[in-house]
Each structure stands twice: as structure tokens, then as C-alpha cells.
C-alpha atoms as a PDB file:
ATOM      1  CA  UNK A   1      12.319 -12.265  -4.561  1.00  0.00           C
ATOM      2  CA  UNK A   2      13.797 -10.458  -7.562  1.00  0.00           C
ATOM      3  CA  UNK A   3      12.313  -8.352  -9.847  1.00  0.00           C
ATOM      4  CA  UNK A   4      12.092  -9.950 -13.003  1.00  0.00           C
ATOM      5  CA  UNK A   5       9.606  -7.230 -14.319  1.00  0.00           C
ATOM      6  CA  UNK A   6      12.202  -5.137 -16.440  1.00  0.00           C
ATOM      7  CA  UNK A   7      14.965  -7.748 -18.039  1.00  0.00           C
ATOM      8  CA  UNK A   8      18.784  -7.003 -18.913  1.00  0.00           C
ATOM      9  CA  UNK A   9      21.267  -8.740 -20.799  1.00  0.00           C
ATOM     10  CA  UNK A  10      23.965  -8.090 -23.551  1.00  0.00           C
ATOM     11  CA  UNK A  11      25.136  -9.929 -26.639  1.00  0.00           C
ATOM     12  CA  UNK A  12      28.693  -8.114 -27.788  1.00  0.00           C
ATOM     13  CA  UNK A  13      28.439  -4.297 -28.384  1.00  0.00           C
ATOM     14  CA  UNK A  14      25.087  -4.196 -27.798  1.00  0.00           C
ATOM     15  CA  UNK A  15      22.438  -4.398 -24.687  1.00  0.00           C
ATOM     16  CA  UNK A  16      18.916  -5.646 -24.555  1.00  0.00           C
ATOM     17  CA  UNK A  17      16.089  -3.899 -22.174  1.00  0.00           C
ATOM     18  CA  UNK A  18      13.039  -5.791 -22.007  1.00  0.00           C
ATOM     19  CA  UNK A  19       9.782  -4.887 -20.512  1.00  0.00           C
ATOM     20  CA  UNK A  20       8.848  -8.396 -19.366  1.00  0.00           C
ATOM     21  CA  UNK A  21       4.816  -8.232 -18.046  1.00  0.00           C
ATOM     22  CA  UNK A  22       3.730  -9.842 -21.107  1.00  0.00           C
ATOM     23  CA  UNK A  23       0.434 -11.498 -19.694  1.00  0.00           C
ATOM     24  CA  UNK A  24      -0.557  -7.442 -18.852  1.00  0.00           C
ATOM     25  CA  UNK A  25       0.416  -6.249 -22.853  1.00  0.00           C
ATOM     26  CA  UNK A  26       3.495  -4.341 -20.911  1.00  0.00           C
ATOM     27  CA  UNK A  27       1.728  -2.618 -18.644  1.00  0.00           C
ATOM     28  CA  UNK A  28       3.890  -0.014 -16.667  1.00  0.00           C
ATOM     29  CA  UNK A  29       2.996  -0.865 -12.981  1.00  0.00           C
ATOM     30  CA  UNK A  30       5.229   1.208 -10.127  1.00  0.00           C
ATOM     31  CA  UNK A  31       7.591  -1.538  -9.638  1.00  0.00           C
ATOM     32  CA  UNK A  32       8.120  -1.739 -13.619  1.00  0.00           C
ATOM     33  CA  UNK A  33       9.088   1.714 -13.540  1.00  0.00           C
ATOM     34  CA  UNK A  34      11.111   2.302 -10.730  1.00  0.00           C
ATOM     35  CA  UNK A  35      13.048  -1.185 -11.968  1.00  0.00           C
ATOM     36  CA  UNK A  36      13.282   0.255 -15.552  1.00  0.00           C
ATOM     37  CA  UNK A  37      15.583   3.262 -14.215  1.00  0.00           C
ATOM     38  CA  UNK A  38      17.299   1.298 -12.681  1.00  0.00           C
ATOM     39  CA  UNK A  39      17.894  -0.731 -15.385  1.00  0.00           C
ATOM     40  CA  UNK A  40      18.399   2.126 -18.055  1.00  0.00           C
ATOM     41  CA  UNK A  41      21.470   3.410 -15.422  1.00  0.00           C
ATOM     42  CA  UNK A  42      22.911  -0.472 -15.502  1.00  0.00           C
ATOM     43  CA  UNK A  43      22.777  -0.043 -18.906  1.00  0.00           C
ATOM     44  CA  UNK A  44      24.283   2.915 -19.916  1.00  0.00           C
ATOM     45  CA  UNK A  45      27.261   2.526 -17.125  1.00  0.00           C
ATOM     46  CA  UNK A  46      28.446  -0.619 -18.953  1.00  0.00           C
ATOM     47  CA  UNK A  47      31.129  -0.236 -20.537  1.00  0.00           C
ATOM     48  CA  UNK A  48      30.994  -3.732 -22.558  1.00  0.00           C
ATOM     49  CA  UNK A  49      28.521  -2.051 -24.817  1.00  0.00           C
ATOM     50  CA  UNK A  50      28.085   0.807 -27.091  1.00  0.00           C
ATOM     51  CA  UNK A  51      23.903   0.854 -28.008  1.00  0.00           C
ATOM     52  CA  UNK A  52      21.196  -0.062 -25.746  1.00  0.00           C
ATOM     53  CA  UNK A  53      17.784  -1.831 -27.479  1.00  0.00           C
ATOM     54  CA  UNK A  54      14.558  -1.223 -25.361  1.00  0.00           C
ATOM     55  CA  UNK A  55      11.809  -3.977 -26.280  1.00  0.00           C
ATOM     56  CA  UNK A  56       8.742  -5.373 -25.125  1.00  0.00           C
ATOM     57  CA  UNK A  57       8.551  -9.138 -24.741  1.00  0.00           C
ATOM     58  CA  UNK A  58       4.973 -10.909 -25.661  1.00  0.00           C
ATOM     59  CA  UNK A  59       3.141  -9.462 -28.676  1.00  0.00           C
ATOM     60  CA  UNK A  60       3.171  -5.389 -27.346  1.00  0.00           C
ATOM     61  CA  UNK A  61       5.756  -3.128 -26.344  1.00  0.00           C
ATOM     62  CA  UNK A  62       3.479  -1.339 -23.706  1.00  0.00           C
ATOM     63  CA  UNK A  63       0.193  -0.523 -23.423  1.00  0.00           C
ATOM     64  CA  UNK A  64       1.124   2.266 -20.948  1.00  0.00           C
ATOM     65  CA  UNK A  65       0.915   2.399 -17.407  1.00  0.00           C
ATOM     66  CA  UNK A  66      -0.938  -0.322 -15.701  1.00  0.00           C
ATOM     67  CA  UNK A  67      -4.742   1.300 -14.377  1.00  0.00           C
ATOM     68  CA  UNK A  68      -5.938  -2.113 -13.467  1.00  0.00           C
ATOM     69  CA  UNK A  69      -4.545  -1.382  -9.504  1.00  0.00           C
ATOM     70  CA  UNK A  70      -5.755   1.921  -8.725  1.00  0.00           C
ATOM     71  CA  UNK A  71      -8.070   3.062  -6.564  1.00  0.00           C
ATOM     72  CA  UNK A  72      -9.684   5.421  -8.412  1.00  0.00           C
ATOM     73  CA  UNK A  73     -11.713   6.443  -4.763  1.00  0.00           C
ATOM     74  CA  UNK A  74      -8.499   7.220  -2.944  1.00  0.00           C
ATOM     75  CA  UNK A  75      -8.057  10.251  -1.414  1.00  0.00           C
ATOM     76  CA  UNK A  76      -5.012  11.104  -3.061  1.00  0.00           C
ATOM     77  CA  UNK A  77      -6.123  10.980  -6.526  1.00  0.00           C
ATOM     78  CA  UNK A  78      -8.038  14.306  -5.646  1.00  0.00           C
ATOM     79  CA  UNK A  79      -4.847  15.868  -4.515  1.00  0.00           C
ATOM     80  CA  UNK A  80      -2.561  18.324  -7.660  1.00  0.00           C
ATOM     81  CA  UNK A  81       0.432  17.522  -4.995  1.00  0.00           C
ATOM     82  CA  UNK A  82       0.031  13.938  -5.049  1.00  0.00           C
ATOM     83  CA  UNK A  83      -0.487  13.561  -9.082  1.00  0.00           C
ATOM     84  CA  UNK A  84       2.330  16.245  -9.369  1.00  0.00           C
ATOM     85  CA  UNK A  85       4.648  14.177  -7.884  1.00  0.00           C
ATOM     86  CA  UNK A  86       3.566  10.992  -9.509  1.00  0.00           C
ATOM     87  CA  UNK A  87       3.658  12.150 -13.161  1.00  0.00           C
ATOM     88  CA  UNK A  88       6.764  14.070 -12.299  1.00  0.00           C
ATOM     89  CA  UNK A  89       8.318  10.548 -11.914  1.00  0.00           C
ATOM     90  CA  UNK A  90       6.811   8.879 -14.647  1.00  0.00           C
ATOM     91  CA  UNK A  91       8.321  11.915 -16.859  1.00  0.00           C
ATOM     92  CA  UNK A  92      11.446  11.061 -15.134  1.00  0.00           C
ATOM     93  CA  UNK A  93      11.317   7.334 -15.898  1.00  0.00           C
ATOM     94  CA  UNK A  94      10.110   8.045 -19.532  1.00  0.00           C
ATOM     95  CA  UNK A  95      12.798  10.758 -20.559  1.00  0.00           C
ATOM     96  CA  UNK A  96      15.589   8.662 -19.267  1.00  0.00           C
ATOM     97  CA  UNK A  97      16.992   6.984 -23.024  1.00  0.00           C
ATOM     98  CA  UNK A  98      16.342  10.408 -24.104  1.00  0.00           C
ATOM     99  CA  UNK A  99      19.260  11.375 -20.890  1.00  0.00           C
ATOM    100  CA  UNK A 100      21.019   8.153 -21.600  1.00  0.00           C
ATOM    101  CA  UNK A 101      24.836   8.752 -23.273  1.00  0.00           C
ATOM    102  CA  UNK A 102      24.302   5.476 -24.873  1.00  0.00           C
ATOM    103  CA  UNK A 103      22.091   5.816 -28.232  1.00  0.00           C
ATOM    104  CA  UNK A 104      18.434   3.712 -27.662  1.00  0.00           C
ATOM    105  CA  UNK A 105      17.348   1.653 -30.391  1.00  0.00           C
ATOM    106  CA  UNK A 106      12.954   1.204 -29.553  1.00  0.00           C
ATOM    107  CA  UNK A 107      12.208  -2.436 -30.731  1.00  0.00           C
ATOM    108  CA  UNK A 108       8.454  -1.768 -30.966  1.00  0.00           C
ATOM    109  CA  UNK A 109       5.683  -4.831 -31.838  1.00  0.00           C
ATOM    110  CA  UNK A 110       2.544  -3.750 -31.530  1.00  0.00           C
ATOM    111  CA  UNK A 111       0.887  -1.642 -29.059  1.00  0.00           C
ATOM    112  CA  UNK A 112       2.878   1.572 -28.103  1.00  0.00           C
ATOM    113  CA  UNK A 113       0.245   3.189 -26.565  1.00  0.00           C
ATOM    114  CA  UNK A 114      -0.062   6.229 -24.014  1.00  0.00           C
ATOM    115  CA  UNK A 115       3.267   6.011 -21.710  1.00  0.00           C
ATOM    116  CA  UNK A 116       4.588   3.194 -23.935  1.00  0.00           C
ATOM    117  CA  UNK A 117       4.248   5.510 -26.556  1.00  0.00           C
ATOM    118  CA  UNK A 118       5.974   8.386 -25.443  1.00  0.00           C
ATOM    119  CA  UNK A 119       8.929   6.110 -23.972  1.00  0.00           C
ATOM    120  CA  UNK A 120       8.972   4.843 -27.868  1.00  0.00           C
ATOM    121  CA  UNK A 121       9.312   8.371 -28.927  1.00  0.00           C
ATOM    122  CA  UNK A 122      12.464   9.759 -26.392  1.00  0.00           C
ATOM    123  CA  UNK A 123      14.410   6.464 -27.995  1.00  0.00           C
ATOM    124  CA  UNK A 124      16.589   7.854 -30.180  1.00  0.00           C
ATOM    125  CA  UNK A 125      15.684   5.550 -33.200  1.00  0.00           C
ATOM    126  CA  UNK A 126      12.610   3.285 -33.678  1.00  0.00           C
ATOM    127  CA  UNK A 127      11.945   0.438 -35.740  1.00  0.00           C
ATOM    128  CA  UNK A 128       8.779  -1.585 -35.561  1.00  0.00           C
ATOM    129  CA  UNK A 129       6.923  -4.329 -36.928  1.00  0.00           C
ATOM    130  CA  UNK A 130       3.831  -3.948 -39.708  1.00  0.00           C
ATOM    131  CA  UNK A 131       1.014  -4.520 -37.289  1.00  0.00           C
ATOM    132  CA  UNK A 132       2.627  -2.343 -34.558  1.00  0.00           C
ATOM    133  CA  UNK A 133       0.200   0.523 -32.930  1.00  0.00           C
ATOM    134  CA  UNK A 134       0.891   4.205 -31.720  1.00  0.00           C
ATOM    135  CA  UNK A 135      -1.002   6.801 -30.404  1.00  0.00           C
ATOM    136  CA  UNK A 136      -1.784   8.409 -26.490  1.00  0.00           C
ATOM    137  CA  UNK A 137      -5.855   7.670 -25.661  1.00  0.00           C
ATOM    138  CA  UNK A 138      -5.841   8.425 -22.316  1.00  0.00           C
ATOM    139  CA  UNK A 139      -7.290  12.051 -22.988  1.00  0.00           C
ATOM    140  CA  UNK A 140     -10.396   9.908 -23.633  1.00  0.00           C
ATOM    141  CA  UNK A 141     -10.652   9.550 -19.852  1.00  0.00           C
ATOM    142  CA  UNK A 142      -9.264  12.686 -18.627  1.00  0.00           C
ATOM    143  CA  UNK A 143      -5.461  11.493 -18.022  1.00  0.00           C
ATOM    144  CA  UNK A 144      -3.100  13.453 -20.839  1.00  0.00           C
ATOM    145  CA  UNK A 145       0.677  13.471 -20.919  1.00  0.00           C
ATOM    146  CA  UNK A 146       2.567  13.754 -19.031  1.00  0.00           C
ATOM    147  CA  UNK A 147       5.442  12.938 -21.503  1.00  0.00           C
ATOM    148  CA  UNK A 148       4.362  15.543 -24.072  1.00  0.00           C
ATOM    149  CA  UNK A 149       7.396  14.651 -26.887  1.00  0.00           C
ATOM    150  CA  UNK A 150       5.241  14.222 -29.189  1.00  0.00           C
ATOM    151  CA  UNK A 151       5.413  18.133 -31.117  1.00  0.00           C
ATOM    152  CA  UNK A 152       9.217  17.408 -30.949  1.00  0.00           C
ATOM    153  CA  UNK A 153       8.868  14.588 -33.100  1.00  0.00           C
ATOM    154  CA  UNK A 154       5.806  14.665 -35.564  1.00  0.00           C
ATOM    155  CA  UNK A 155       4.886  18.147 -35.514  1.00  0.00           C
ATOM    156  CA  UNK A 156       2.828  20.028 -33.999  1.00  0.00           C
ATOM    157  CA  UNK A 157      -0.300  19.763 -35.976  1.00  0.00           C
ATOM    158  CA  UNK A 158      -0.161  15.988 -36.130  1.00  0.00           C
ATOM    159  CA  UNK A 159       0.676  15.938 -32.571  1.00  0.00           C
ATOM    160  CA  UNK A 160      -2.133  18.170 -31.265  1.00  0.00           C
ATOM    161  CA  UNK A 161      -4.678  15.802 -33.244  1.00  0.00           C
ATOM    162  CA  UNK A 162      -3.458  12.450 -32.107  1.00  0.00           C
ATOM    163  CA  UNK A 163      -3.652  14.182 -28.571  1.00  0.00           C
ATOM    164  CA  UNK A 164      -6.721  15.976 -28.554  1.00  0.00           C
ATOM    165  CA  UNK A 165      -8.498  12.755 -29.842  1.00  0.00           C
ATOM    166  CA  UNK A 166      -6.838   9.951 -28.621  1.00  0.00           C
ATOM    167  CA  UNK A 167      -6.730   7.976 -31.894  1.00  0.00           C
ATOM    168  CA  UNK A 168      -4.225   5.438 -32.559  1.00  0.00           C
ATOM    169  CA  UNK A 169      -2.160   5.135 -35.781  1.00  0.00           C
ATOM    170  CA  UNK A 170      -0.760   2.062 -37.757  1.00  0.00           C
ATOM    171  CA  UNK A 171       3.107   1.657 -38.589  1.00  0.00           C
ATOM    172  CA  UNK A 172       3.003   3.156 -42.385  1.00  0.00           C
ATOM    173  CA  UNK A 173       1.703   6.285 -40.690  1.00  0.00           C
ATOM    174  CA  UNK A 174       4.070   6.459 -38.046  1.00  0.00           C
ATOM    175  CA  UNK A 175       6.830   5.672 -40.285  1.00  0.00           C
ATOM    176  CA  UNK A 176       5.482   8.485 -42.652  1.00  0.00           C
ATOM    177  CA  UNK A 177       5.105  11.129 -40.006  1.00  0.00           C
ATOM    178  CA  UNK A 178       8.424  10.419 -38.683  1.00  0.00           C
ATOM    179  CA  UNK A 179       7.843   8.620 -35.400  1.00  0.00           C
ATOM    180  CA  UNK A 180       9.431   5.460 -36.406  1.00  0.00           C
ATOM    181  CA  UNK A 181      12.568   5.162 -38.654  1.00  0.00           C
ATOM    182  CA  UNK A 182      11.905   1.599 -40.030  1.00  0.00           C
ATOM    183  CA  UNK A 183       8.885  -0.730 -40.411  1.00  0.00           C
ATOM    184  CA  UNK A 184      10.031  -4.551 -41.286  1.00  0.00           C
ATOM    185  CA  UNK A 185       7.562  -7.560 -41.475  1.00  0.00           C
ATOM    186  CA  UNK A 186       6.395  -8.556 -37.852  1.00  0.00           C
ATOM    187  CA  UNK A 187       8.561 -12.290 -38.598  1.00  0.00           C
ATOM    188  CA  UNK A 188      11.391 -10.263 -39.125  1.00  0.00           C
ATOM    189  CA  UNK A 189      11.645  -7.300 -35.810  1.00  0.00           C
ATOM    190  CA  UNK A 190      13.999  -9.375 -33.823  1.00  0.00           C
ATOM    191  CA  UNK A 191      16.515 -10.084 -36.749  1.00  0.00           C
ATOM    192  CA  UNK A 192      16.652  -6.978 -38.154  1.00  0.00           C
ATOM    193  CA  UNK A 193      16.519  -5.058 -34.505  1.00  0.00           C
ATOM    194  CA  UNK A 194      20.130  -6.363 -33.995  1.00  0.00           C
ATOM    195  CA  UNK A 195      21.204  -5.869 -37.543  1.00  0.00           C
ATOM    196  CA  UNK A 196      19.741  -2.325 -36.842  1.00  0.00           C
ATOM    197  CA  UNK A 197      21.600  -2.320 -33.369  1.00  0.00           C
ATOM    198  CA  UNK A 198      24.868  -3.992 -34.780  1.00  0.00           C
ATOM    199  CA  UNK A 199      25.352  -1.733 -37.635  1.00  0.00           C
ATOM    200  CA  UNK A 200      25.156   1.198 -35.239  1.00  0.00           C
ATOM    201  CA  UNK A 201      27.454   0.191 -32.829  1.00  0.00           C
ATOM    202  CA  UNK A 202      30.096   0.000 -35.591  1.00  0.00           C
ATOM    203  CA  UNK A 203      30.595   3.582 -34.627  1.00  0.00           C
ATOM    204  CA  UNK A 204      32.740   4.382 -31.982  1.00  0.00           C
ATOM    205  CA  UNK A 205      31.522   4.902 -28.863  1.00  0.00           C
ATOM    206  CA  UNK A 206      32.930   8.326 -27.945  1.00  0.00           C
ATOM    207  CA  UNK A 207      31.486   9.562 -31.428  1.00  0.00           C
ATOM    208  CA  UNK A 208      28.163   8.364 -30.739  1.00  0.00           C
ATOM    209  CA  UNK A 209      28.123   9.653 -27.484  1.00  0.00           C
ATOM    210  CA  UNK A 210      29.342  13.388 -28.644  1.00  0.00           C
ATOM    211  CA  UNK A 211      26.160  13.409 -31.636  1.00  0.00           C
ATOM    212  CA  UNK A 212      23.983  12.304 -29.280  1.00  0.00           C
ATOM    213  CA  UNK A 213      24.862  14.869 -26.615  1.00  0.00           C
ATOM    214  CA  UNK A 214      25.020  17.372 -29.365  1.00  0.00           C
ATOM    215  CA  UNK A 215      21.407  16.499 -30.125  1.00  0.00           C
ATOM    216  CA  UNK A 216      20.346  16.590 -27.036  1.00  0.00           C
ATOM    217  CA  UNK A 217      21.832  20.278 -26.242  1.00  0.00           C
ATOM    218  CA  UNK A 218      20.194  21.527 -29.309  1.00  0.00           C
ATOM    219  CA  UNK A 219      16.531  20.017 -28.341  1.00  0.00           C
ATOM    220  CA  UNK A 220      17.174  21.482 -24.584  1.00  0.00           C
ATOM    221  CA  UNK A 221      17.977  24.588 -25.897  1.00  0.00           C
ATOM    222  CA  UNK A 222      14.347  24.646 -28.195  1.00  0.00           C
ATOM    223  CA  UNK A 223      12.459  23.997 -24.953  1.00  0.00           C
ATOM    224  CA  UNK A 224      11.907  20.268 -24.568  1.00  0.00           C
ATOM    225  CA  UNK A 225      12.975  19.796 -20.836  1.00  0.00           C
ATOM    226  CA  UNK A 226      11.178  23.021 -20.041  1.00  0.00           C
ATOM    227  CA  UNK A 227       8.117  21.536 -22.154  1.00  0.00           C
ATOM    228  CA  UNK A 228       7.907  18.350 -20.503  1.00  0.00           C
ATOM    229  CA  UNK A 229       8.251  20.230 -16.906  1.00  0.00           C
ATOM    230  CA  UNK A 230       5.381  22.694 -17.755  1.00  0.00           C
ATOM    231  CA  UNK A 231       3.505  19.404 -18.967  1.00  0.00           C
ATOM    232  CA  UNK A 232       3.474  17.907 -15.427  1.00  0.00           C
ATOM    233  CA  UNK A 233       2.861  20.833 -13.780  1.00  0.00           C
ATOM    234  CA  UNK A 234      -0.118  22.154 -16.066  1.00  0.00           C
ATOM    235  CA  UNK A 235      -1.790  18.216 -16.007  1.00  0.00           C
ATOM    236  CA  UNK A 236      -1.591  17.361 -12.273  1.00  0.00           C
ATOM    237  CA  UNK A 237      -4.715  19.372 -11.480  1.00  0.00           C
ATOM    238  CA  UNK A 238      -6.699  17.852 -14.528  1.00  0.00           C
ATOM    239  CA  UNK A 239      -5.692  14.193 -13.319  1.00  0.00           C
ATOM    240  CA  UNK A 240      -6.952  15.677  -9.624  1.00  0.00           C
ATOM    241  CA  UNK A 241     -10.144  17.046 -11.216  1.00  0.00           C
ATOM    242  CA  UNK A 242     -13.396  15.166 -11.313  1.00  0.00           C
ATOM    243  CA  UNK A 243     -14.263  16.083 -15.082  1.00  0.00           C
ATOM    244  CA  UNK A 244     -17.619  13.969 -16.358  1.00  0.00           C
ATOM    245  CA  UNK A 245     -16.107  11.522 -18.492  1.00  0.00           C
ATOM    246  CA  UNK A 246     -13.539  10.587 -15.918  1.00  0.00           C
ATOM    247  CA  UNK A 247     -16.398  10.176 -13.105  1.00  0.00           C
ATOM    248  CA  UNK A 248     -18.749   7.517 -15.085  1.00  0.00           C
ATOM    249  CA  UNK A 249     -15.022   6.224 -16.851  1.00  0.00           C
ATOM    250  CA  UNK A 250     -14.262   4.925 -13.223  1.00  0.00           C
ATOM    251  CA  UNK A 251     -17.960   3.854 -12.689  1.00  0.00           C
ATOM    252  CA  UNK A 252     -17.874   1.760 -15.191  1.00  0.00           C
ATOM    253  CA  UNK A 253     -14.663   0.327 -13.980  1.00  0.00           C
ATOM    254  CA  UNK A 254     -15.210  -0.663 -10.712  1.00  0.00           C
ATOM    255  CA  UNK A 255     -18.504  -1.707 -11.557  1.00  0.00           C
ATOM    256  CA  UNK A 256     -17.346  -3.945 -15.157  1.00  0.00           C
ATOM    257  CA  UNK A 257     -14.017  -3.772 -15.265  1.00  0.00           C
ATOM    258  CA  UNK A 258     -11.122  -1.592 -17.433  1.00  0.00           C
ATOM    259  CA  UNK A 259     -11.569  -3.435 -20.823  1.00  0.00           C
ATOM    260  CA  UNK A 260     -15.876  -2.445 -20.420  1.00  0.00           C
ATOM    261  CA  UNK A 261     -14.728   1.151 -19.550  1.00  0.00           C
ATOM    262  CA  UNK A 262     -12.546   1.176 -22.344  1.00  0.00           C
ATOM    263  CA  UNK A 263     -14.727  -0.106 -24.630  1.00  0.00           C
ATOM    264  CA  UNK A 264     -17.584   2.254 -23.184  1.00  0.00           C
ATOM    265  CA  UNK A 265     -15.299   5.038 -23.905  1.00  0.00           C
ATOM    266  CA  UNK A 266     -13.466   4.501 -27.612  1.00  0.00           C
ATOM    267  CA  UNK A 267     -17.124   3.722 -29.090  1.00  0.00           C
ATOM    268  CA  UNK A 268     -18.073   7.771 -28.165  1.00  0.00           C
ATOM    269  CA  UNK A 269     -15.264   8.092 -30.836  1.00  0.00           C
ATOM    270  CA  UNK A 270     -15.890   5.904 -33.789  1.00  0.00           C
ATOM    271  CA  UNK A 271     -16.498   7.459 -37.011  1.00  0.00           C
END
């Protein structure tokens, strides 16, 4: 049966990668991820196009990765080793447009939340709707990173308060802060996406690919590959430990469900 989970097509210069889990808001399951690299490599080795748009299809781009499946009694998820490996592949999976030669447009409509959210931000350009949604909560139940981008790209003031409390923010603020480059009317994302995509890939493709290597270099050389490593590393054992809010977090969710944990949760938090 074939993996329909992460979708790929092209129209002229430019290609289309869409998260397709729609009835789960996006959510990045294993088999969503390990498709999407594939995907992204598919992508990038075409040599029909010149710019690649990433996109959610339904009303969110993600809502990060998919907690509904886990066991949150397994034995592994007390192990650093285990979680090392496994956020050291969801780093992998999230940094790839950022490794991509190919520029990556983010289409975003609403949620970009947590992993979806950090994927959003290693695109090299982002334009969203009005109602779209940003922000990393999952330091509300003990499970930061690991895709820590976030300093590159807002700041690291900003950054360190949307991460240290989980809050979300709306599309003027993101736009404002510098997360997103463009915020259009939600009727309007898809048409102006590929105006956005079309007018880039106007550009030649060799003179894309030389800025955006040149960018690259220069945010490898301030620290962001080592910076997303020592994210991983540093996390794993927090994601192993059994901190209180993470114990009664997964009480509550075996016992009501993730949306009552959730909601158990982001109420600690409202102003």
C-alpha cells in the first residue's frame, strides 16, 4: 500500500510538498517523517524545478508530532539512548529544507505548532494566512526542542519566552518578529503561495542555489548545526526523566485522552 501521508507533485518551475494527515491537524507520525525525507530528497534532485513549496493540506500545517500513539509506559521512553536517537532523527527530518539546495517556500494555514513550527522556521521563506498559529508548547509537558532554530530567527529574547512558556503567537506577531515574511488573507494563501513561488523561481537556478548555500555557510559558521546537535543531546535525558508535570500529563492521558491532558495543562497557564 503506498504512502500517501507526505504528497509530491510539480506545476512548471516549481514543486509542491504536502503534509497530507489532515483528519490528525498534520500530525507528524514516524511514517510521516521518514516519508517526508524522502520526499524533500525527490524534491530537491529534480531537475524540472527550481523552488520547492512545503504545505499542509486541511485547515493546519502541523500540529507537531503525533503523541496520540505512544506508549507513554514503555520502557524505552525512560532510556537518554533511546530519546537521543529519536530526536536526533526528528532534527534530521526537520533541518532538511534548511540542507535542501533548492530554496523552501513554508505555505503555513494555521497551526504551526511545536515540530511543525520549527520545520516552518528552517524554510527559507514563510508566508501564511491571517488566522495562522505559531509557537512550541510542548515544554508545558516536559518535551522541549529538539529543533531549537528559533534564536536564529526571532532573537533570542523572544525565543527564550515563547520557549520557556509555551505560548502561541498569531500571524501579525510572527510577521513582526520576523518568523514569517508575508501574511495574506486566509482566501487568498494558495494564490498568492505560487505567485510567491513563481516570482522566485524567475531567478536562475544556479544563482539561487549559490545565495542559499552562501547563507547557509554563514549560519553554520555562527553555530546553528552545532546548536541544534547540543539541543538533542542536552534534551534526551529531560524527555527520559519523570519530571511532575510530565507524570500526571500522561495520567491524564491514558486515563481521558490527549485533548483532556492538553486542556488540563494550557489552563495552569492562562492569564
Amino acid at each position: 500500500m503506498p504512502d500517501d501521508s507526505v504528497l509530491y507533485e510539480t506545476d512548471g518551475d516549481v514543486a509542491y510538498v504536502t503534509l497530507n494527515r489532515p483528519d490528525k491537524l498534520n500530525a507528524i507520525s514516524e511514517e510521516m517523517r521518514i516519508r517526508a525525507v524522502e520526499v524533500f530528497e525527490e524534491a530537491d534532485a529534480d531537475t524540472g524545478t527550481r523552488v520547492v513549496v512545503l504545505r499542509g493540506a486541511g485547515r493546519a500545517f502541523s500540529a507537531g508530532y503525533d503523541l496520540s500513539g505512544a506508549d507513554p509506559d514503555a520502557p524505552e521512553r525512560q532510556d537518554a539512548l533511546w530519546w537521543d536517537r529519536l530526536l536526533q532523527a526528528c532534527a534530521d527530518f526537520e533541518m532538511k529544507p534548511f540542507e535542501m539546495r533548492k530554496p523552501v517556500i513554508a505555505s503555513v494555514r494555521g497551526y504551526a505548532v511545536g515540530g511543525g513550527c520549527e520545520l516552518a522556521m528552517f524554510c527559507d521563506l514563510t508566508i501564511c494566512s491571517e488566522s495562522a498559529k505559531f509557537g512550541e508548547p510542548e515544554i508545558r509537558f516536559s518535551n522541549p526542542g529538539p529543533g531549537l532554530i528559533m534564536p536564529f530567527i526571532v532573537g533570542h529574547k523572544r525565543a527564550r519566552e515563547l520557549l520557556y512558556m509555551g505560548d502561541l503567537i498569531d500571524a501579525k506577531t510572527a510577521h513582526e518578529w520576523g518568523m514569517v515574511n508575508r501574511v495574506v488573507p486566509d482566501d487568498a494563501l494558495d494564490d498568492q503561495t505560487e505567485r510567491y513561488a513563481r516570482r522566485l523561481a524567475a531567478v536562475d537556478a544556479q544563482a539561487l542555489y549559490g545565495t542559499k548555500l552562501a547563507l547557509r555557510r554563514g549560519m553554520e559558521a555562527a553555530g546553528v548545526r552545532n546548536a541544534m546537535d547540543t539541543a538533542v543531546n542536552v534534551l534526551a535525558p529531560v524527555y527520559a526523566a519523570r519530571t511532575e508535570s510530565g507524570v500526571e500529563f500522561k495520567k491524564i492521558t491514558k486515563r481521558e485522552g490527549l485533548r483532556a491532558a492538553l486542556a488540563w495543562r494550557n489552563a495552569q497557564f492562562a492569564e
